[in-house]
Structure formats: C-alpha cells, structure tokens
C-alpha atoms as a PDB file:
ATOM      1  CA  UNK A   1     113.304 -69.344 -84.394  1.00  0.00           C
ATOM      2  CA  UNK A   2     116.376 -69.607 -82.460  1.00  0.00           C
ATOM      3  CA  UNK A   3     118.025 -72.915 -81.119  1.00  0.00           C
ATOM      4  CA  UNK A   4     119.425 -73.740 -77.702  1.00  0.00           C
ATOM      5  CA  UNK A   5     123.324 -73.557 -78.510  1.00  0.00           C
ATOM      6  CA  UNK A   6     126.006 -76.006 -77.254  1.00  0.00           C
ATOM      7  CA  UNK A   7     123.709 -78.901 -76.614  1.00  0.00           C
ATOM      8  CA  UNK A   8     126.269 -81.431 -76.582  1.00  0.00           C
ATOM      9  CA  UNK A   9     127.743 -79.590 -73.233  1.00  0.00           C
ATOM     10  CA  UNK A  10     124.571 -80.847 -71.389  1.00  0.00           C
ATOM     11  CA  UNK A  11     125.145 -82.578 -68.928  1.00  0.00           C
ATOM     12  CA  UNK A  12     124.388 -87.134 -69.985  1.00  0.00           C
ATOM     13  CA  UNK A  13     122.239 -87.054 -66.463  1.00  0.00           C
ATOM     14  CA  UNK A  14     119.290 -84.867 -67.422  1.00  0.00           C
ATOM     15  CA  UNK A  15     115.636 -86.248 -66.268  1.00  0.00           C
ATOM     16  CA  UNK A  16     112.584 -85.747 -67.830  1.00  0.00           C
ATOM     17  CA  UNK A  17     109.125 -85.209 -66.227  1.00  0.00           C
ATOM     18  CA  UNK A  18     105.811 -85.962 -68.026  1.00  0.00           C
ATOM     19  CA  UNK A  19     102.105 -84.614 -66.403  1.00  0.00           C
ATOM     20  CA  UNK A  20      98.834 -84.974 -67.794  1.00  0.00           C
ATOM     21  CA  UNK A  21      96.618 -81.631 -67.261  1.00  0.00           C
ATOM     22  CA  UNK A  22      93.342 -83.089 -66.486  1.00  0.00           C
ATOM     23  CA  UNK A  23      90.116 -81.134 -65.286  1.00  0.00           C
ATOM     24  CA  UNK A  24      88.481 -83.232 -62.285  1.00  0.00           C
ATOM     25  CA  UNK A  25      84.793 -82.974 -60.830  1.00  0.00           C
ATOM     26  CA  UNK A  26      83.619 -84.711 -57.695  1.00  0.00           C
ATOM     27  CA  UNK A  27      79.951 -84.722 -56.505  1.00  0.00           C
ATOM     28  CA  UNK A  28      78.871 -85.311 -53.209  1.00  0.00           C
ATOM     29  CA  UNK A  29      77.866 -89.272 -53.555  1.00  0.00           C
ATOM     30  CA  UNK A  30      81.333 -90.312 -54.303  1.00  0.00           C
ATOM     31  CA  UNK A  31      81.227 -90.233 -57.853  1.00  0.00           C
ATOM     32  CA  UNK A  32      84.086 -88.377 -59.448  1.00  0.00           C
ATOM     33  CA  UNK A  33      84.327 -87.255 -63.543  1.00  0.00           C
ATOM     34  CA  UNK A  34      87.803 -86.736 -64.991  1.00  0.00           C
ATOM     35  CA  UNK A  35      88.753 -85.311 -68.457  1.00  0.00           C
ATOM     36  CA  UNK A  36      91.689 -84.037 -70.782  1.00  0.00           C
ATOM     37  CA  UNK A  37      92.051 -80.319 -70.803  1.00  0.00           C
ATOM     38  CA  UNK A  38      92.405 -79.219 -74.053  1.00  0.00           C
ATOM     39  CA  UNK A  39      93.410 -81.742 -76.655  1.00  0.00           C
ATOM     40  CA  UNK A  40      97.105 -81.291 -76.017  1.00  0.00           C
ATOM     41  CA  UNK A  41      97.012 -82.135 -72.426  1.00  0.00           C
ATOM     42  CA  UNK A  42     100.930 -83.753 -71.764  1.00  0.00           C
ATOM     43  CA  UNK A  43     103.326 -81.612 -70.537  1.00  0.00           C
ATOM     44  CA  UNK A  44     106.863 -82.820 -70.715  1.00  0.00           C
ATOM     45  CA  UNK A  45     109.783 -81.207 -69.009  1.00  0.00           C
ATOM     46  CA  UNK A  46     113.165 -81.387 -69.274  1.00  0.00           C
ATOM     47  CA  UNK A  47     115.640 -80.490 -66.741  1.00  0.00           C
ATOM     48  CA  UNK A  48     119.316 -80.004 -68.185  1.00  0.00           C
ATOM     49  CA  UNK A  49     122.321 -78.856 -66.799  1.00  0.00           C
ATOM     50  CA  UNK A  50     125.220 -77.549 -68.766  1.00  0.00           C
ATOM     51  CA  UNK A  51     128.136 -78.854 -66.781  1.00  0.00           C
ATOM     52  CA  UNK A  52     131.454 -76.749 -66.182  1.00  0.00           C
ATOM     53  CA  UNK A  53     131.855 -74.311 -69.177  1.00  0.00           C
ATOM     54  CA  UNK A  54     134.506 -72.220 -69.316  1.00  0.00           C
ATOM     55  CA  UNK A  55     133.458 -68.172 -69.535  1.00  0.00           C
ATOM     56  CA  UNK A  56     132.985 -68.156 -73.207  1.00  0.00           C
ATOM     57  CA  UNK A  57     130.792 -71.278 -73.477  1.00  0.00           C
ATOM     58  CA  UNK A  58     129.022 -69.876 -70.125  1.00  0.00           C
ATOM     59  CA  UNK A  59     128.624 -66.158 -71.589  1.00  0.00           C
ATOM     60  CA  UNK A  60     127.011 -67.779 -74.813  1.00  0.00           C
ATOM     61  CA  UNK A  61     124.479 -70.003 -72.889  1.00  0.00           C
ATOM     62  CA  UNK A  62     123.416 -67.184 -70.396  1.00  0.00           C
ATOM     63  CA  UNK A  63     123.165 -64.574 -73.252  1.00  0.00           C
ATOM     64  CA  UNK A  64     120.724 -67.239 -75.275  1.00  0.00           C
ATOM     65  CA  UNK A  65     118.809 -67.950 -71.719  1.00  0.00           C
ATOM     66  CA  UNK A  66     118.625 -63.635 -71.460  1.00  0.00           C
ATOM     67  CA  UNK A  67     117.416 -63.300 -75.435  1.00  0.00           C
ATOM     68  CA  UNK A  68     114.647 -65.358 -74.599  1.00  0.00           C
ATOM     69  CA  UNK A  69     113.493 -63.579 -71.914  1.00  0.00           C
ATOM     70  CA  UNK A  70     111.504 -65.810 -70.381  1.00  0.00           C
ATOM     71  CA  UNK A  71     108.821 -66.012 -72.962  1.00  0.00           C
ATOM     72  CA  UNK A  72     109.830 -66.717 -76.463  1.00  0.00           C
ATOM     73  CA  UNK A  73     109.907 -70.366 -78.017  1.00  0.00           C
ATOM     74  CA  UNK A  74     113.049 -72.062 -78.965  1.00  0.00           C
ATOM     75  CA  UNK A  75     113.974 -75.203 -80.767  1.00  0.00           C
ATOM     76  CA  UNK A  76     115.878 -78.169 -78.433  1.00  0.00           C
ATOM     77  CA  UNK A  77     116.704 -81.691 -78.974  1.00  0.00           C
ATOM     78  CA  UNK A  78     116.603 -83.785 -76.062  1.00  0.00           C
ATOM     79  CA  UNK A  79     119.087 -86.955 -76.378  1.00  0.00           C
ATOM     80  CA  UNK A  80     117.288 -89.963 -78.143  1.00  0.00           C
ATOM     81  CA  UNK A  81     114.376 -87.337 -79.315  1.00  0.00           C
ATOM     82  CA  UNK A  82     113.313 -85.396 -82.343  1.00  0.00           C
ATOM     83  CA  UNK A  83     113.996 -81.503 -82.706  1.00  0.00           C
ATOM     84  CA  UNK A  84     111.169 -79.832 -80.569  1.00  0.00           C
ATOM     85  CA  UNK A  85     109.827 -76.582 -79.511  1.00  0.00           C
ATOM     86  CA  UNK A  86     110.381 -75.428 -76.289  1.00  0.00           C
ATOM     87  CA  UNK A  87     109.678 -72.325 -73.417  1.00  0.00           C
ATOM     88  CA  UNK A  88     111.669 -72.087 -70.594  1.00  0.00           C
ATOM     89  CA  UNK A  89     109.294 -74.018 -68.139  1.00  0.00           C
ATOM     90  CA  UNK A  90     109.704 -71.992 -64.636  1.00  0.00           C
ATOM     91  CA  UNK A  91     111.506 -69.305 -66.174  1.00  0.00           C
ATOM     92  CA  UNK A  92     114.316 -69.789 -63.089  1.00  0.00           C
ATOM     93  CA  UNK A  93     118.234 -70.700 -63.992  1.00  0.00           C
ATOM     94  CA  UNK A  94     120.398 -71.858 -61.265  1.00  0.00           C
ATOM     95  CA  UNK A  95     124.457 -71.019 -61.685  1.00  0.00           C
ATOM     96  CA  UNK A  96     127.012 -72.950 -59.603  1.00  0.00           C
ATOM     97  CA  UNK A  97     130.847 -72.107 -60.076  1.00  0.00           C
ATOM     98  CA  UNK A  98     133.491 -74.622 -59.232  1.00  0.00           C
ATOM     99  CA  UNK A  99     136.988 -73.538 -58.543  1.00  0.00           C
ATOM    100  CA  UNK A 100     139.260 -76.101 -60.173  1.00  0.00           C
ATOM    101  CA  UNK A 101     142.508 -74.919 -60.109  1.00  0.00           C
ATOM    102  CA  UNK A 102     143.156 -73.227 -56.923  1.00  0.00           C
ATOM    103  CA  UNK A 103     146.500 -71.493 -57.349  1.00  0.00           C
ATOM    104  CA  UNK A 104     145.340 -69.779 -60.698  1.00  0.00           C
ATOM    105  CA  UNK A 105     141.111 -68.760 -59.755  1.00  0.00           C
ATOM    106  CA  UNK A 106     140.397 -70.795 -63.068  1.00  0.00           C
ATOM    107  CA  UNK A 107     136.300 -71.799 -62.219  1.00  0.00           C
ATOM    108  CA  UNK A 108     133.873 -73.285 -64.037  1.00  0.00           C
ATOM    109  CA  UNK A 109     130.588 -72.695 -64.249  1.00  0.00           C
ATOM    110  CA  UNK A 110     127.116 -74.732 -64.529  1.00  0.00           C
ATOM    111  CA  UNK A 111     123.830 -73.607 -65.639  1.00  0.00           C
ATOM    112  CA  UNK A 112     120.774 -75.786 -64.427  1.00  0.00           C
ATOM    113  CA  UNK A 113     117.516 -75.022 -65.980  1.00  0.00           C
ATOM    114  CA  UNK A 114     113.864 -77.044 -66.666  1.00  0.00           C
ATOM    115  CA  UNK A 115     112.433 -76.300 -70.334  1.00  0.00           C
ATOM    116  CA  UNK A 116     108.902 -77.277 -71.077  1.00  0.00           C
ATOM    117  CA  UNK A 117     107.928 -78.975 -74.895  1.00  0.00           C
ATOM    118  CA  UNK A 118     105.379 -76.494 -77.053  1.00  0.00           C
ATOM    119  CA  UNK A 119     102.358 -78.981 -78.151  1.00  0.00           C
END
C-alpha cells in the first residue's frame, strides 16, 4: 500500500474533525431512540495543507494525490498519532500559488486537502 510522501512539508496548523455516524428514530410522543451504525461508527478527518513546495516537491504530491484516484487507501501519520489508513475524504484538492520573488516568477505552491481514517 502506498504512503502519503513528504509528510514533514505539512503544514504544523492542520485540524482534525471527529463525527460519530449514529442512526436516530423519533416517534410521535416525543420519545427519540439513538444507536451506533455499524460497530466502527467514528469518523476522523484530517485536513492538511502542504505549504509552499517548490515544483518538484509539488509535482510529487499531486502525482501521489492523481495515483490514488480518488478511491484507493493509503497509509498517513498524523503528528502525535500512529501510522493509519486513510481515503481521500471529499476527494477535492485545493492549489494556491504564491509568487515570492517577483522579478524572477519563482512561485510556490500549496496543496490543501481533508483525508478520512479507514476503521
């Protein structure tokens, strides 16, 4: 299984969001039933950026994000956390160049991204 590369180019301010998918039935006197669905009901995401890479670090991110296609499991390592397997969580990567050197065109580039943990 492949692994996310250059992870210690993300970005020190990623968050983290944790749900619980529940299944939820209300009757018509008020009383209301909850329940886990499934017995791995947390969902954790992580949102990372990778903060200005230069083209070679970019090009090696973006073709990793491309390999996966959207669907295929990696393995990522969130600061402070075990190894884990992951899925790109809404399958959407957001790319922001920054010019930083204005008389030569040198940019950078960031990749922003959410991942979601495999149970």
């Amino acid at each position: 299984m492949k692994t996310l590369p250059l992870q210690n180019y993300i970005d020190t301010g990623f968050s983290q969001l944790i749900k619980y998918n529940t299944l939820s039935a209300r009757f018509g006197d008020g009383y209301r039933q909850d329940a886990p669905n499934g017995i791995n009901n947390k969902i954790v995401t992580w949102s990372i950026t990778y903060k200005n890479l230069d083209q070679e670090n970019f090009t090696t991110v973006m073709n990793f994000l491309d390999s996966l296609k959207g669907a295929e499991h990696f393995y990522a390592t969130p600061r402070g956390e075990l190894q884990a397997e992951w899925i790109l969580g809404d399958s959407e990567v957001q790319i922001t160049e920054t010019a930083v050197q204005h008389e030569t065109d040198y940019t950078y580039k960031s990749i922003t991204f959410t991942i979601e943990r495999i149970n």
